[in-house]
C-alpha atoms as a PDB file:
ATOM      1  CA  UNK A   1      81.924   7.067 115.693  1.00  0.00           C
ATOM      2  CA  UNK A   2      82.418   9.740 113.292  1.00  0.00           C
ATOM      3  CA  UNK A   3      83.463   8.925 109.772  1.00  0.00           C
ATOM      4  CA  UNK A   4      86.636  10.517 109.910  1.00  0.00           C
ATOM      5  CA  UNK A   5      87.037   8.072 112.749  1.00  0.00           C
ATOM      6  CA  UNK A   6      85.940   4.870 110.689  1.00  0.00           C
ATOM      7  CA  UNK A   7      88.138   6.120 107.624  1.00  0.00           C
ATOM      8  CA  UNK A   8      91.397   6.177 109.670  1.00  0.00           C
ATOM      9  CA  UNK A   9      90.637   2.675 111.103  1.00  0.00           C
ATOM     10  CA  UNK A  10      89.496   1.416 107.698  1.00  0.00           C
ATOM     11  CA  UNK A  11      93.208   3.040 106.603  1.00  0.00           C
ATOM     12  CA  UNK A  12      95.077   1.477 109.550  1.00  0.00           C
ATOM     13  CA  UNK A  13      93.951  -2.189 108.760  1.00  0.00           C
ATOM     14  CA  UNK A  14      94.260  -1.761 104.761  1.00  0.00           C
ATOM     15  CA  UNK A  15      98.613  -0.878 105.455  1.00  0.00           C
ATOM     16  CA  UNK A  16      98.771  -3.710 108.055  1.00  0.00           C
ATOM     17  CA  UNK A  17      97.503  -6.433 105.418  1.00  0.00           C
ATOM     18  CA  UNK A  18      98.750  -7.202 102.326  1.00  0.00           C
ATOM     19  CA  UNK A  19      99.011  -4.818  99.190  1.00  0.00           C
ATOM     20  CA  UNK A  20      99.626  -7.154  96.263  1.00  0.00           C
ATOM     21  CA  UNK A  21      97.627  -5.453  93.619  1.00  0.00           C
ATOM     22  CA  UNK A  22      96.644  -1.794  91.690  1.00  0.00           C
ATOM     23  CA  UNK A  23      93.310  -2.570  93.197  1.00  0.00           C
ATOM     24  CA  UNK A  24      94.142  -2.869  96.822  1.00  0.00           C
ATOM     25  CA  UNK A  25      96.516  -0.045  96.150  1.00  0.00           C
ATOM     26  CA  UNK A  26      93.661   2.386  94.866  1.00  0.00           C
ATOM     27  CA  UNK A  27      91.565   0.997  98.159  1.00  0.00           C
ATOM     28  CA  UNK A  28      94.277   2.692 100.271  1.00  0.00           C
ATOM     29  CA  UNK A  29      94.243   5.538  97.946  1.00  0.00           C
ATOM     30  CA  UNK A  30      90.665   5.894  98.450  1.00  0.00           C
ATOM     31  CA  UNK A  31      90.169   5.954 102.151  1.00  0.00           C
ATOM     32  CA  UNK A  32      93.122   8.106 102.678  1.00  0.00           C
ATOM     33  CA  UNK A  33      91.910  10.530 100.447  1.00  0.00           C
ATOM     34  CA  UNK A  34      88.549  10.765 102.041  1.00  0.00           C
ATOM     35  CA  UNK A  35      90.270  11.026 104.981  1.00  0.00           C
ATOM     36  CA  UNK A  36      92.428  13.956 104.288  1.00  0.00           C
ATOM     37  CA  UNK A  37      89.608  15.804 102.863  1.00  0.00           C
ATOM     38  CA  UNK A  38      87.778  15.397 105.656  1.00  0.00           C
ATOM     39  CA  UNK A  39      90.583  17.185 107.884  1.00  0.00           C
ATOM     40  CA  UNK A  40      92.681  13.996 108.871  1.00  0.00           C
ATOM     41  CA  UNK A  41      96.080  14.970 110.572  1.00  0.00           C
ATOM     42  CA  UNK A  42      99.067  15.078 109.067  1.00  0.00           C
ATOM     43  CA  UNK A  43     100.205  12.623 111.863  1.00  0.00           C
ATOM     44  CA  UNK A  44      96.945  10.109 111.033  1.00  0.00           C
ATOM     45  CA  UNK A  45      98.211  10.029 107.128  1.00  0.00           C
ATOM     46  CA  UNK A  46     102.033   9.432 108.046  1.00  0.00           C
ATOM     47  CA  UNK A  47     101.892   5.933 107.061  1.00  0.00           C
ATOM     48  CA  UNK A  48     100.045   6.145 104.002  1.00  0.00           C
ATOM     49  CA  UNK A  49     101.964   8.832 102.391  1.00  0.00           C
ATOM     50  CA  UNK A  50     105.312   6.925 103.303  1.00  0.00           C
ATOM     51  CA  UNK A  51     103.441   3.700 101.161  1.00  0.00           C
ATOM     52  CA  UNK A  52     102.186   6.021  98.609  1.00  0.00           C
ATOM     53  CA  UNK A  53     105.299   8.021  98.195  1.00  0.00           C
ATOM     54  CA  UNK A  54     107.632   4.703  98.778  1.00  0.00           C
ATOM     55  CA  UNK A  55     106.302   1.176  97.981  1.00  0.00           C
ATOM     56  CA  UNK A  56     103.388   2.022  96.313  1.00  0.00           C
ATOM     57  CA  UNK A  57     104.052   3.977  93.706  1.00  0.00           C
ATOM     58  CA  UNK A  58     103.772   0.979  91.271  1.00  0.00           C
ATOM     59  CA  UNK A  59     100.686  -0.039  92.552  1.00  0.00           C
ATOM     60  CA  UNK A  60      98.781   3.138  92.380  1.00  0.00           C
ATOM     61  CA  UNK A  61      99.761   2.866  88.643  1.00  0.00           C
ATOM     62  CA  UNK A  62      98.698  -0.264  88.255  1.00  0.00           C
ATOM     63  CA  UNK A  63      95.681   0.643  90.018  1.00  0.00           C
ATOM     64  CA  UNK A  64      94.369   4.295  88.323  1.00  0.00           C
ATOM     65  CA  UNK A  65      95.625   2.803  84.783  1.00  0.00           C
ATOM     66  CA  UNK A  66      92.594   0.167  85.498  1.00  0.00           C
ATOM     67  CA  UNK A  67      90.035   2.850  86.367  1.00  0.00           C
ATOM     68  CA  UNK A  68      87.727   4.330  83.167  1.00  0.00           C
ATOM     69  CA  UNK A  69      87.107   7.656  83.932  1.00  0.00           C
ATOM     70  CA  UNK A  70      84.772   7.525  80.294  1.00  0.00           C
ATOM     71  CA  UNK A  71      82.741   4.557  82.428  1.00  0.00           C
ATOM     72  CA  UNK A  72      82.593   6.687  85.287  1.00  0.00           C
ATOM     73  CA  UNK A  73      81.227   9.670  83.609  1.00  0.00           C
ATOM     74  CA  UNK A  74      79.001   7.515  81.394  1.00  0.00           C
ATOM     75  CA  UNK A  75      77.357   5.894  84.452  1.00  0.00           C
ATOM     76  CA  UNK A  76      76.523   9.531  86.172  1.00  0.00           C
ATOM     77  CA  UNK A  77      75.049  10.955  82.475  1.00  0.00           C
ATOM     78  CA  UNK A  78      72.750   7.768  82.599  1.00  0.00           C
ATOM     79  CA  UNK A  79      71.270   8.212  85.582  1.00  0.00           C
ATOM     80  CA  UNK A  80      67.702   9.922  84.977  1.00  0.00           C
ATOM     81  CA  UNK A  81      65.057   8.196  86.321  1.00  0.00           C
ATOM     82  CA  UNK A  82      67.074   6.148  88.823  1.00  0.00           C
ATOM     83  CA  UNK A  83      66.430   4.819  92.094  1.00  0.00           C
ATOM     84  CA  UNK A  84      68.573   7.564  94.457  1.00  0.00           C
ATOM     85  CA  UNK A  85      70.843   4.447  95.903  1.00  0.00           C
ATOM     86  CA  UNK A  86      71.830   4.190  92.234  1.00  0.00           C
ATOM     87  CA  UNK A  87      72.715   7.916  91.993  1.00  0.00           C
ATOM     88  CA  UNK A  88      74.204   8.229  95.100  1.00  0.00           C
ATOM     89  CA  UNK A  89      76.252   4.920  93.904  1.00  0.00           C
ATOM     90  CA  UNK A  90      77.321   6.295  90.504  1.00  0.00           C
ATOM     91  CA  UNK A  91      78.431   9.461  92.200  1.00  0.00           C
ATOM     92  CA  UNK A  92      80.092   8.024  95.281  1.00  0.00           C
ATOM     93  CA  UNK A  93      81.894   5.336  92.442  1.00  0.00           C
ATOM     94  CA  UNK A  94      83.326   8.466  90.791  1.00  0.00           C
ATOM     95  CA  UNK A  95      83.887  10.849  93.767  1.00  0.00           C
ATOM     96  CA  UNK A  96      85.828   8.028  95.628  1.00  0.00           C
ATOM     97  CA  UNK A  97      88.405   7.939  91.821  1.00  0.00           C
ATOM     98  CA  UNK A  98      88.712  11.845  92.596  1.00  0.00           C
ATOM     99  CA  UNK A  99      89.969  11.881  96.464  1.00  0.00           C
ATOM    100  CA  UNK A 100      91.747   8.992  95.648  1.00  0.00           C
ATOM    101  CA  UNK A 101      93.636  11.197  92.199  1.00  0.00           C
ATOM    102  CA  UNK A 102      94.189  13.929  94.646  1.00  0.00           C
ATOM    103  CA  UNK A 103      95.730  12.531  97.512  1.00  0.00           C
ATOM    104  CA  UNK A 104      98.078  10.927  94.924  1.00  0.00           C
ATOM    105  CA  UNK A 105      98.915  14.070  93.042  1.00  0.00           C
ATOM    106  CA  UNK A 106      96.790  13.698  90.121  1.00  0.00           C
ATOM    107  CA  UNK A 107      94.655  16.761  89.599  1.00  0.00           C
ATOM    108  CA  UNK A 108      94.734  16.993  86.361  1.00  0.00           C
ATOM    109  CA  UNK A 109      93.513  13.407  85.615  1.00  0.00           C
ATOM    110  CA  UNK A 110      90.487  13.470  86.864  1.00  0.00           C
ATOM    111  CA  UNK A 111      90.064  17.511  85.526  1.00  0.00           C
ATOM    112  CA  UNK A 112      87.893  17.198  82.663  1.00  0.00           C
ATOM    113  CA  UNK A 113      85.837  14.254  83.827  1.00  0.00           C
ATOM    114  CA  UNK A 114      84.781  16.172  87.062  1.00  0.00           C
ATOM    115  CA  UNK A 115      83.738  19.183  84.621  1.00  0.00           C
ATOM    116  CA  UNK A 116      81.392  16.345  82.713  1.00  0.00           C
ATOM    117  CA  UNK A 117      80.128  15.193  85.907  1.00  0.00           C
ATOM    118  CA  UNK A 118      79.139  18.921  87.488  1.00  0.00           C
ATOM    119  CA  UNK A 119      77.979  19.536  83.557  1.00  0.00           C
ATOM    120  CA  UNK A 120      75.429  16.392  83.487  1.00  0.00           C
ATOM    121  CA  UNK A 121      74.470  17.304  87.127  1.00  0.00           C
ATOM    122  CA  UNK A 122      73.356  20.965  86.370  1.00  0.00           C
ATOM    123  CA  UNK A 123      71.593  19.414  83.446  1.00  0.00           C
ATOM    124  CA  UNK A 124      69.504  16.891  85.321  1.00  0.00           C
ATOM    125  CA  UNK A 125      69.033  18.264  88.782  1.00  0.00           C
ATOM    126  CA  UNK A 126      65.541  16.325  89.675  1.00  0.00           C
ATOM    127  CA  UNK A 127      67.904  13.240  89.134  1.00  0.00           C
ATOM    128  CA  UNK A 128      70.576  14.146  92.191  1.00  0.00           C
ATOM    129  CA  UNK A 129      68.037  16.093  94.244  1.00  0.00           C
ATOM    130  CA  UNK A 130      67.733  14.183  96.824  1.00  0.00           C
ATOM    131  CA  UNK A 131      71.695  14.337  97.269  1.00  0.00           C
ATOM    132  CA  UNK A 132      71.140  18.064  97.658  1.00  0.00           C
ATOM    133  CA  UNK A 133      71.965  18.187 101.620  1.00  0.00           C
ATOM    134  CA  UNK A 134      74.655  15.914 100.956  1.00  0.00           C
ATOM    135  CA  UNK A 135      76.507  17.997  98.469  1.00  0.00           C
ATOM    136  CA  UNK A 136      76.337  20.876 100.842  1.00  0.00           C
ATOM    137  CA  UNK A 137      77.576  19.391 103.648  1.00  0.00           C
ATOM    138  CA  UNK A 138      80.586  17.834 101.264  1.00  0.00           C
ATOM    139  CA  UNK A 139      81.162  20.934  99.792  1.00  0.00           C
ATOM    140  CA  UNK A 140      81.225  23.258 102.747  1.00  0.00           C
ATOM    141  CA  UNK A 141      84.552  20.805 103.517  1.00  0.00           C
ATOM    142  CA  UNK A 142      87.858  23.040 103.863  1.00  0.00           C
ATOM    143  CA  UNK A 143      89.556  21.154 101.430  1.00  0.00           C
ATOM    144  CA  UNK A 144      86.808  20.923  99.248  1.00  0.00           C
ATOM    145  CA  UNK A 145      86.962  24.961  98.962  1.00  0.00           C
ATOM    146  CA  UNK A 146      90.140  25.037  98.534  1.00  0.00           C
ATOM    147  CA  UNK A 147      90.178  22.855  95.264  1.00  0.00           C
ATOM    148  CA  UNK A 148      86.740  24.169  94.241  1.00  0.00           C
ATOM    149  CA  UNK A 149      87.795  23.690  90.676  1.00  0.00           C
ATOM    150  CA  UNK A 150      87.996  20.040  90.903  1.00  0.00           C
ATOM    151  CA  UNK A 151      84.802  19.251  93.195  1.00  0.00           C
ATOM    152  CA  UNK A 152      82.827  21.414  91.597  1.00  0.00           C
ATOM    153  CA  UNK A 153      80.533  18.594  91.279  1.00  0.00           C
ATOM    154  CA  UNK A 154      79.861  18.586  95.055  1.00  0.00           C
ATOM    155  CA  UNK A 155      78.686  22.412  94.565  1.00  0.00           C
ATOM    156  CA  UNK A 156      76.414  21.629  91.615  1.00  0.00           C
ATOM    157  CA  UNK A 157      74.994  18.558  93.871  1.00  0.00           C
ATOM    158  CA  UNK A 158      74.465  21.105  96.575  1.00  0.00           C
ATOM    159  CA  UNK A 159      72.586  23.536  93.702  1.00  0.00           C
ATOM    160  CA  UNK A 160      69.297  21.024  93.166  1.00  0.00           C
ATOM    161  CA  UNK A 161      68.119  21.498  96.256  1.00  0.00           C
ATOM    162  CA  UNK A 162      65.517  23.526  94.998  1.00  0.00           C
ATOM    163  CA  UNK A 163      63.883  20.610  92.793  1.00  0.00           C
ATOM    164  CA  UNK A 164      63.990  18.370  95.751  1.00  0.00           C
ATOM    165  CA  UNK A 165      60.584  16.689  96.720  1.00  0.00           C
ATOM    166  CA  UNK A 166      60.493  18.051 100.171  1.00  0.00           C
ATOM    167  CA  UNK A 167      60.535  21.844  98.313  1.00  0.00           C
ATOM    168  CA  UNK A 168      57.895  21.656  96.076  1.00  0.00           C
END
């Protein structure tokens, strides 16, 4: 099953049970805006932008106003000499907060912290190395090139390739 696939089931089950709280609101936030960037239909995202746009626009308040982008950032500058499950953690943790922004409309929110992010990953690229074919294959998305400006972090993930292990 292709993860496009799983996202859009994962999306269909989170609207059919309860949304009661900002955090179960930015869970739907989350997988729909994975989804979209990785080329979900219009059709596939009907639902969720009716909830987003509709009922839960209180929520997704609730939910973002919760979410420390300075903790987020924080965690991905303290990452040298980590295990890569932790870095791929730390930078899934922050990447999820930035589909999840865009798909609701909030570029700018997340604007500066993404520029720290791509900023700490140019300056320790031995630490997200091993994310290398990763960030290419994220950033060669459509709708990652189209907002380049915002996932630049994907591109400067892509960019330590060449201090990966398996290039030395």
């Amino acid at each position: 099953m292709k993860e496009i696939d799983v996202l859009l089931e994962q999306l269909d089950e989170l609207l059919h049970d309860p949304i009661v709280d900002g955090d179960d609101a930015l869970e739907v936030a989350i997988v729909a805006g994975l989804a979209s960037r990785l080329g979900a239909p219009v059709f596939a995202l009907e639902g969720s932008v009716a909830w987003r746009d509709g009922e839960g626009r209180d929520l997704l308040e609730e939910g973002f106003s919760a979410v420390s982008l300075e903790t987020l950032v924080a965690e991905v500058d303290s990452l040298v000499d980590e295990e890569v499950e932790v870095v791929e953690e730390a930078l899934s943790d922050f990447d999820d907060v930035v589909a999840a922004a865009l798909w609701c409309g909030r570029k700018s929110w997340v604007e500066d912290a993404e520029t720290q992010v791509a900023t700490s990953i140019r300056q320790l690229p031995e630490t997200f190395s091993a994310l290398a074919a990763l960030g290419s294959s994220i950033a060669s998305l459509p709708a990652v090139g189209a907002q380049r400006e915002v996932y630049d972090y994907w591109l400067a993930v892509s960019e330590t390739a060449q201090w990966s292990d398996t290039n030395t």
